[in-house]
Protein backbone atom coordinates (compact mmCIF):
# COMPACT_ATOMS: atom_id res chain seq x y z
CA UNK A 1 124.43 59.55 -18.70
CA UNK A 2 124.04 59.08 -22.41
CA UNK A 3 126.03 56.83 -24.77
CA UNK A 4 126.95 57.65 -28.05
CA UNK A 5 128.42 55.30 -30.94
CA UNK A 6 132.47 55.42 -31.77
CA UNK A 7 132.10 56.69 -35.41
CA UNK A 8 130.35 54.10 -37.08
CA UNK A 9 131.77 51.55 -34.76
CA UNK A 10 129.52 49.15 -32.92
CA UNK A 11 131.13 50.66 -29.67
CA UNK A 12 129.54 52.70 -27.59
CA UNK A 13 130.92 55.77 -25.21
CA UNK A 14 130.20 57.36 -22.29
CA UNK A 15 129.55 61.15 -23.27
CA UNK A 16 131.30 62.30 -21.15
CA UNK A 17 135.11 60.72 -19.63
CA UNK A 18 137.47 60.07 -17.09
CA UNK A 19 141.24 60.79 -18.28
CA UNK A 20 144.13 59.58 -16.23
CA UNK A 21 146.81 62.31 -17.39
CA UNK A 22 147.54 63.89 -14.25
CA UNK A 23 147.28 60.63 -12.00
CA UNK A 24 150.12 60.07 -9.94
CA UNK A 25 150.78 63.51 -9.30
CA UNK A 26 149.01 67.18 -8.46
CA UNK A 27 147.33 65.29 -5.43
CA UNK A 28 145.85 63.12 -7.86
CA UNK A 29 147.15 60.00 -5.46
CA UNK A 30 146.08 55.88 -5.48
CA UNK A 31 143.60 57.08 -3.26
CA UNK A 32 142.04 60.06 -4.86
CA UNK A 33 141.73 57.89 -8.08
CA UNK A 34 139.92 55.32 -6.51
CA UNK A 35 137.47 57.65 -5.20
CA UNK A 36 137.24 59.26 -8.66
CA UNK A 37 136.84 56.34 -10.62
CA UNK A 38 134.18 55.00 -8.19
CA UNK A 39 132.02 58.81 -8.89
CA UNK A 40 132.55 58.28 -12.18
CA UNK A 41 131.11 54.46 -12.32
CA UNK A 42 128.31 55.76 -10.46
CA UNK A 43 127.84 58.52 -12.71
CA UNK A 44 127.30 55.61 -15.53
CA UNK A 45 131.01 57.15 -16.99
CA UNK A 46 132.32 53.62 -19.01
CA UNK A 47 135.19 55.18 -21.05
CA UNK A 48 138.71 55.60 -19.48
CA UNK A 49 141.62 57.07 -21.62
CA UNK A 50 145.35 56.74 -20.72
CA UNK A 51 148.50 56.53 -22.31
CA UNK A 52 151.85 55.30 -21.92
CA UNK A 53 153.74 58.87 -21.44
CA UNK A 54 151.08 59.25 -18.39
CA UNK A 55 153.37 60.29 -15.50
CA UNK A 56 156.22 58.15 -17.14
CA UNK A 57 153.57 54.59 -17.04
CA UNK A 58 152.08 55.40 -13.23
CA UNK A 59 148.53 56.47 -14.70
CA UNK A 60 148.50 52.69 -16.18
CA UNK A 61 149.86 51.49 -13.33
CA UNK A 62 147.38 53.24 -11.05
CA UNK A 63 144.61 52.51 -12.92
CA UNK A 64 145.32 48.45 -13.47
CA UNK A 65 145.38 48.16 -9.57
CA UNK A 66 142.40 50.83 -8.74
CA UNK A 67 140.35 48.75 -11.54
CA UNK A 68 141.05 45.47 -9.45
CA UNK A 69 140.16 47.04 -6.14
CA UNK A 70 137.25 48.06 -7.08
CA UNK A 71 136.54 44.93 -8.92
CA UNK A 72 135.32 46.51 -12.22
CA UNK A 73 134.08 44.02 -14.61
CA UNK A 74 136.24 44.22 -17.62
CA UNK A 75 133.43 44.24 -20.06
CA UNK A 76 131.95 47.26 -18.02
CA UNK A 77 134.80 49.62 -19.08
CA UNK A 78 136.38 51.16 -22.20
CA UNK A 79 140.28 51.68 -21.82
CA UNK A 80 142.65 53.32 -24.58
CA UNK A 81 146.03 53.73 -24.12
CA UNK A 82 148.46 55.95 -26.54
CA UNK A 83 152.15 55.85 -28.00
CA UNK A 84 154.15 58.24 -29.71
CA UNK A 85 156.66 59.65 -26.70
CA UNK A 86 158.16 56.63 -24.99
CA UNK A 87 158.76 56.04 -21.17
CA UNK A 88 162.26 54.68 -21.94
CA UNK A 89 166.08 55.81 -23.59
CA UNK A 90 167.02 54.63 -26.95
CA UNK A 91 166.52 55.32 -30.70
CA UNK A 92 163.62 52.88 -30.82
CA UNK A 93 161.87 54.15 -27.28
CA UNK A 94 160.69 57.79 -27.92
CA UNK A 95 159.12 60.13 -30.19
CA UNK A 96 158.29 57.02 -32.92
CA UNK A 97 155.61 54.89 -34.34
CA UNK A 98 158.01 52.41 -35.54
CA UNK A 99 156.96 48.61 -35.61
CA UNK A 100 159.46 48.02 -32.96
CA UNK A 101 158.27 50.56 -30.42
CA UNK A 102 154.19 49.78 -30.98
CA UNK A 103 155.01 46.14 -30.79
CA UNK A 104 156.66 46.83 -27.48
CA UNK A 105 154.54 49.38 -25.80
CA UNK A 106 151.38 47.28 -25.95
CA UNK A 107 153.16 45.08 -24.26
CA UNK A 108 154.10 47.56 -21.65
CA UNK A 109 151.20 48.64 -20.97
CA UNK A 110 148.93 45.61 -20.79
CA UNK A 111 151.41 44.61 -17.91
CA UNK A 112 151.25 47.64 -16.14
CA UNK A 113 147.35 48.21 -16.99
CA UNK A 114 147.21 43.91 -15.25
CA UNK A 115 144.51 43.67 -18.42
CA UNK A 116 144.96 41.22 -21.35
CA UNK A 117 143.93 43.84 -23.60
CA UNK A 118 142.64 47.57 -23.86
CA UNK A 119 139.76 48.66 -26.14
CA UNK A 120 141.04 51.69 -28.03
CA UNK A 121 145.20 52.08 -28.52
CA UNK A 122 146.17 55.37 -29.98
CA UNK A 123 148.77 56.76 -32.28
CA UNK A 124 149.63 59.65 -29.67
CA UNK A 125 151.03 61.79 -32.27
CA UNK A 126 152.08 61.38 -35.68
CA UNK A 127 155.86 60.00 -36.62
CA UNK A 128 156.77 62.02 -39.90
CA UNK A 129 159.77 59.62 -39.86
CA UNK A 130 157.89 56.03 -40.15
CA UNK A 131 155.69 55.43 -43.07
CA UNK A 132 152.68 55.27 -42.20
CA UNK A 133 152.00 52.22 -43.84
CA UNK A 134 154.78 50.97 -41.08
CA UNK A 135 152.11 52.14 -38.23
CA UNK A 136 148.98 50.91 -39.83
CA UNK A 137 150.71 47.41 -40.30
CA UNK A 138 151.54 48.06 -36.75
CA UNK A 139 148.25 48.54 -35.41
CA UNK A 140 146.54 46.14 -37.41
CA UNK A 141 149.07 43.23 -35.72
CA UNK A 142 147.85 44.36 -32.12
CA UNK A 143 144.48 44.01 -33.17
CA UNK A 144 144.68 40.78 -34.83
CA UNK A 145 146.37 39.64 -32.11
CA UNK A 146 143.62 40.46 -29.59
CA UNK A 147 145.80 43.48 -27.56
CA UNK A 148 143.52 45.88 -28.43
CA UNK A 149 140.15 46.15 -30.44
CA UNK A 150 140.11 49.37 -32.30
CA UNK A 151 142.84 51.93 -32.91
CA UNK A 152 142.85 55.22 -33.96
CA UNK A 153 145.03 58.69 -33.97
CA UNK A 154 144.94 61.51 -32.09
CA UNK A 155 145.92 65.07 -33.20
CA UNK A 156 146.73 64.02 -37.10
CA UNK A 157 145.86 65.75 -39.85
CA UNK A 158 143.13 65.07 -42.10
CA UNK A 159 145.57 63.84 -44.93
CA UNK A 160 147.23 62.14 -42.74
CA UNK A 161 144.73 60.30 -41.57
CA UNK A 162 142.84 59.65 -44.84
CA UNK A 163 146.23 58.30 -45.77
CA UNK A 164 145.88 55.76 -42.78
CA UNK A 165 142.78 54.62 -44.18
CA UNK A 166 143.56 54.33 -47.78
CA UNK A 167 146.09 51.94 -46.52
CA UNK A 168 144.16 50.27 -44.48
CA UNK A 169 141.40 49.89 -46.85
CA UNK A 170 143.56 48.76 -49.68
CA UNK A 171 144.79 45.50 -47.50
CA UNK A 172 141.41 44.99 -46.21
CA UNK A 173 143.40 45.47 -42.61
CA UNK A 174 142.01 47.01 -39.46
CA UNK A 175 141.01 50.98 -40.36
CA UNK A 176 141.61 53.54 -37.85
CA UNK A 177 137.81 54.42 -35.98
CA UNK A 178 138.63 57.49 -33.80
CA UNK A 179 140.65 60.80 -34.10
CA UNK A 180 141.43 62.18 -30.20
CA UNK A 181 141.94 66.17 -31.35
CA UNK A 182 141.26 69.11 -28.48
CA UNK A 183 137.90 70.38 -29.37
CA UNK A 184 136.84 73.69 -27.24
CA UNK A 185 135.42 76.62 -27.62
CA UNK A 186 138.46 78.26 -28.05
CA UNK A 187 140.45 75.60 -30.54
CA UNK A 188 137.34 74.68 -33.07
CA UNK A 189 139.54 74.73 -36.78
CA UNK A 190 140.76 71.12 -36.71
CA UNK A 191 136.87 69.75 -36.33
CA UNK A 192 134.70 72.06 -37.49
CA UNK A 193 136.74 72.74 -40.89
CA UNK A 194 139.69 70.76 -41.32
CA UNK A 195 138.36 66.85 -40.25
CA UNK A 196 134.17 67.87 -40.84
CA UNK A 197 134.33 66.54 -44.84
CA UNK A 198 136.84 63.56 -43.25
CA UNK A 199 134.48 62.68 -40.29
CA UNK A 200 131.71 62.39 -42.72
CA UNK A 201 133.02 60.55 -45.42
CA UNK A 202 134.78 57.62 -43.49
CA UNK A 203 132.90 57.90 -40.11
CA UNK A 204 135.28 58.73 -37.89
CA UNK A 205 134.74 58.93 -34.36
CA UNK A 206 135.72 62.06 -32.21
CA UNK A 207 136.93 61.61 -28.56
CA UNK A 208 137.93 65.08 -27.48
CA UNK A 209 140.52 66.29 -24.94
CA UNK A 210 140.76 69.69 -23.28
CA UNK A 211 137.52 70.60 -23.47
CA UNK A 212 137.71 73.02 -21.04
CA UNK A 213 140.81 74.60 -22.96
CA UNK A 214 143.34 74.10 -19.91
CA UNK A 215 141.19 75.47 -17.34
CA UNK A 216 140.83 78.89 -19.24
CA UNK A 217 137.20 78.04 -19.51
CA UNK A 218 135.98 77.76 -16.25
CA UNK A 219 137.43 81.67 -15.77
CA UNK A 220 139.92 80.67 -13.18
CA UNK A 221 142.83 82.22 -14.92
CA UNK A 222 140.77 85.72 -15.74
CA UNK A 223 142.51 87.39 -12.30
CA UNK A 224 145.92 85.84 -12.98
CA UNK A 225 146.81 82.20 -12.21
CA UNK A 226 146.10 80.72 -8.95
CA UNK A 227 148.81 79.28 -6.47
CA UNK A 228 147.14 75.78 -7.34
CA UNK A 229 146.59 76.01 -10.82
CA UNK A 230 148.82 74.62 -13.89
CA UNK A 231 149.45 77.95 -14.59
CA UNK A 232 151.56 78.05 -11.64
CA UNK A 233 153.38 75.01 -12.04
CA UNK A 234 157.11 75.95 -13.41
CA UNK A 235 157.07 72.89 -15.62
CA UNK A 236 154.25 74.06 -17.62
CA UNK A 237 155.68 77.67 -18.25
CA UNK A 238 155.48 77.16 -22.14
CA UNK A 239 151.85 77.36 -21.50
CA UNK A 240 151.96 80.73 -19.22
CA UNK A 241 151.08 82.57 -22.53
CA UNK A 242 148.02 81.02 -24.10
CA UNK A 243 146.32 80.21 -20.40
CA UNK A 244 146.46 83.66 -19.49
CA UNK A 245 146.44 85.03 -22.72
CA UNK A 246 144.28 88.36 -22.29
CA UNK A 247 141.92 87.60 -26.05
CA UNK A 248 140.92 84.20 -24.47
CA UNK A 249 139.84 85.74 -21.15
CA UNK A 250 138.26 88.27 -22.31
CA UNK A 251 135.71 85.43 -24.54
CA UNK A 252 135.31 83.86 -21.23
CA UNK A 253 134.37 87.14 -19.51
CA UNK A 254 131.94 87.12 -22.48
CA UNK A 255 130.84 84.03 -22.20
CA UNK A 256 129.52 84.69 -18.38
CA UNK A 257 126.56 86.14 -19.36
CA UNK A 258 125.62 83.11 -20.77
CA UNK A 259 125.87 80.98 -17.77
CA UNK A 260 124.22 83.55 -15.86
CA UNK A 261 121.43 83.21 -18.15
CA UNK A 262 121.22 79.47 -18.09
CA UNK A 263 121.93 79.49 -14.24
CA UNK A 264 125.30 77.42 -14.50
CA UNK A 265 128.59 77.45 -14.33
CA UNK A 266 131.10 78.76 -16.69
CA UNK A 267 132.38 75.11 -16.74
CA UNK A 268 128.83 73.84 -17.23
CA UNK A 269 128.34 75.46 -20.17
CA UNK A 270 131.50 75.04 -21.83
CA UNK A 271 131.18 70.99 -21.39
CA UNK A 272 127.53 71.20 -22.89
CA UNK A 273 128.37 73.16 -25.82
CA UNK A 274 130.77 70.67 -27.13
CA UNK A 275 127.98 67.58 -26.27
CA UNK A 276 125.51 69.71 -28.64
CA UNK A 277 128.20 69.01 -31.45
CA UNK A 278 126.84 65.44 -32.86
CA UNK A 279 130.12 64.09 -34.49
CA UNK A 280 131.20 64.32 -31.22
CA UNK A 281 131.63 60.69 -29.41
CA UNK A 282 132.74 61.82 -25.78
CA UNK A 283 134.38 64.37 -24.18
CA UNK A 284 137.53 63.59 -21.66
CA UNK A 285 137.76 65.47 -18.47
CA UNK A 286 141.04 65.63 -17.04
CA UNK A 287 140.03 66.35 -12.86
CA UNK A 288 142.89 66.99 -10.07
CA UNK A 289 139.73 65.94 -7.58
CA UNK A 290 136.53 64.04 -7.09
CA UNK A 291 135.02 67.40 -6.40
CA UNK A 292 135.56 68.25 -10.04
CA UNK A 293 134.02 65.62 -11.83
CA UNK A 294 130.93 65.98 -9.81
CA UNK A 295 131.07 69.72 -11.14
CA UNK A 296 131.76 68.54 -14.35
CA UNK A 297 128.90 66.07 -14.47
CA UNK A 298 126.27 68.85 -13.77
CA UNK A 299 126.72 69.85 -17.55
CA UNK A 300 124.46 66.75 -18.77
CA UNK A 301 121.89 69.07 -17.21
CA UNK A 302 122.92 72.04 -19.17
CA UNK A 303 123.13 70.77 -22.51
CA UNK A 304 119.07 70.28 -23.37
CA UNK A 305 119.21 74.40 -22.40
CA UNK A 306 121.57 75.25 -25.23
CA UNK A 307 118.71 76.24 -28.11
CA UNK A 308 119.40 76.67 -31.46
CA UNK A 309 118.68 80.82 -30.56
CA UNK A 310 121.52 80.01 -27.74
CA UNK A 311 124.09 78.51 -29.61
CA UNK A 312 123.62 81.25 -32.38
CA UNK A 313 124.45 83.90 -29.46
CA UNK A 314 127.49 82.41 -28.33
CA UNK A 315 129.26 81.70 -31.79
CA UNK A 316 128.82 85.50 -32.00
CA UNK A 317 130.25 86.10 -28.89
CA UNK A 318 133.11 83.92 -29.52
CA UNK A 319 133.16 84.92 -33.10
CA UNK A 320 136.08 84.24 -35.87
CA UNK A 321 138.57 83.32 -32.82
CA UNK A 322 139.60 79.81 -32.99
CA UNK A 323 143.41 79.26 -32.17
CA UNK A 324 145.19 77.03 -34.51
CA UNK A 325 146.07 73.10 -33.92
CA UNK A 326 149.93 73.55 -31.27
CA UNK A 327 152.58 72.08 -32.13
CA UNK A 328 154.01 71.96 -28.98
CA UNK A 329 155.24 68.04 -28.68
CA UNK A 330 154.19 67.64 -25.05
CA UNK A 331 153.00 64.55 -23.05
CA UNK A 332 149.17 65.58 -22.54
């Protein structure tokens, strides 16, 4: 496993990740975590994202007591935690990043995570409603207050954030270090083109989710979707359309030949293609079993394979395709 800097943070990453949004349900049980989490300490994996909306708090709760039955030295993992939707009812509990509701979620979480503070806290989404200078003021406070140590946004815009900054920057508070966008093969816009000037000029750091675009990319959903797959869960039906969308399938079918070439998975090569991006800081898997992140992990073997000549090959395969940011306002 190789570590890579947050941005231009003194903080340093697992390249790859272990993301608790499906624990506490999809057979991801106490148990199955624990057995995860201990792969992925082997593994040399430090960096653990959550958030709040997790399962409605379980995946924090999970993961404080799997941390203390395993013993994990604090100091030997990175946590982040996110807020935007709320776990409770009110006008102040969901869908905000008001002062009151950050305030009170860190809270929240620390006692369900049984840690006196969490490394990263993300803005989950952004609150077109609060200024922003509200949320920076916000995140600052946590920060001073030793609840967290860095903060940053996930799935903002690149005004948005620079706006963040400026603010930040202006009241010599605590800047934001790390956008948390989905980065894929098949969603590229937001950090390729939109963010690229942004990343450079400030230093942001990139933590990525869905890197393997919903499943889509490891070709599971080219036949239909299988009887265990999100595609078959009812609650996810919004998402029927762009997992088995036939244009994204068909990449993938294009993509085999690839894979066959490098003698890897379809998986494999979609996780090392994103690790050959350098503004990259990690990628986060999301894994319903232990079995998958020890897939997963065999794309640190893949990635010294991808040459230049390679890489050329499968932007043209993939070509101008690159499906905008969604604005679905779901609980990753």
């Amino acid at each position: 496993m190789q570590y890579r800097r947050l941005g231009r943070s003194g903080l340093k990453l697992s390249e790859l990740a272990l993301g608790a949004g499906n624990w506490g349900y999809q057979g991801m049980n106490e148990n199955a975590v624990r057995e995860t989490v201990a792969l992925a300490l082997d593994a040399g994996i430090n960096y653990f994202d959550n958030a709040e909306s997790y399962t409605g708090g379980r995946a924090e709760e999970i993961m404080g007591r799997v941390f203390r039955s395993l013993k994990l030295p604090r100091l030997k993992a990175v946590v982040s935690t996110k807020y935007y939707w709320g776990i409770n009812d009110g006008p102040n509990s969901r869908n905000t990043l008001n002062r009151k509701y950050l305030i009170d979620g860190i809270d929240g979480s620390l006692k369900r995570l049984q840690m006196d503070y969490v490394d990263i806290v993300y803005c989950h989404r952004n609150d077109p409603h609060t200024p922003i200078e509200e949320t920076v003021w916000a995140m600052h406070n946590i920060i001073e207050w030793g609840k967290a140590l860095y903060w940053g946004t996930s799935e903002w815009r690149a005004e948005e954030i620079r706006a963040a900054w400026d603010i930040a920057e202006r009241h010599h508070l605590h800047k934001p270090v790390v956008e948390q966008p989905e980065y894929n093969l098949l969603r590229r816009s937001r950090v390729d083109t939109e963010h690229r000037r942004l990343l450079d000029d400030i230093g942001l750091g990139i933590a990525v989710f869905s890197p393997l675009a919903g499943g889509t990319l490891t070709g599971k959903y080219r036949g239909g979707a299988p009887a265990d797959s999100r595609a078959a869960d009812p609650s996810l039906a919004r998402f029927h359309g762009t997992l088995l969308g036939k244009r994204r399938n068909d990449i993938v079918d294009g993509l085999e030949q690839f894979a066959r070439q490098l003698d890897c998975s379809l998986t494999e090569l979609a996780l090392a293609w994103i690790l050959t991006n350098p503004r990259v800081s990690t990628a986060i898997l999301g894994v319903s079993r232990p079995a998958q992140l020890s897939a997963n992990l065999k794309a640190l073997d893949v990635v010294p394979r991808l040459t230049p000549d390679i890489l050329a090959a499968i932007a043209k395969c993939v070509g101008d395709y690159s499906e905008p940011w969604s604005t679905v306002t779901d609980p990753q």
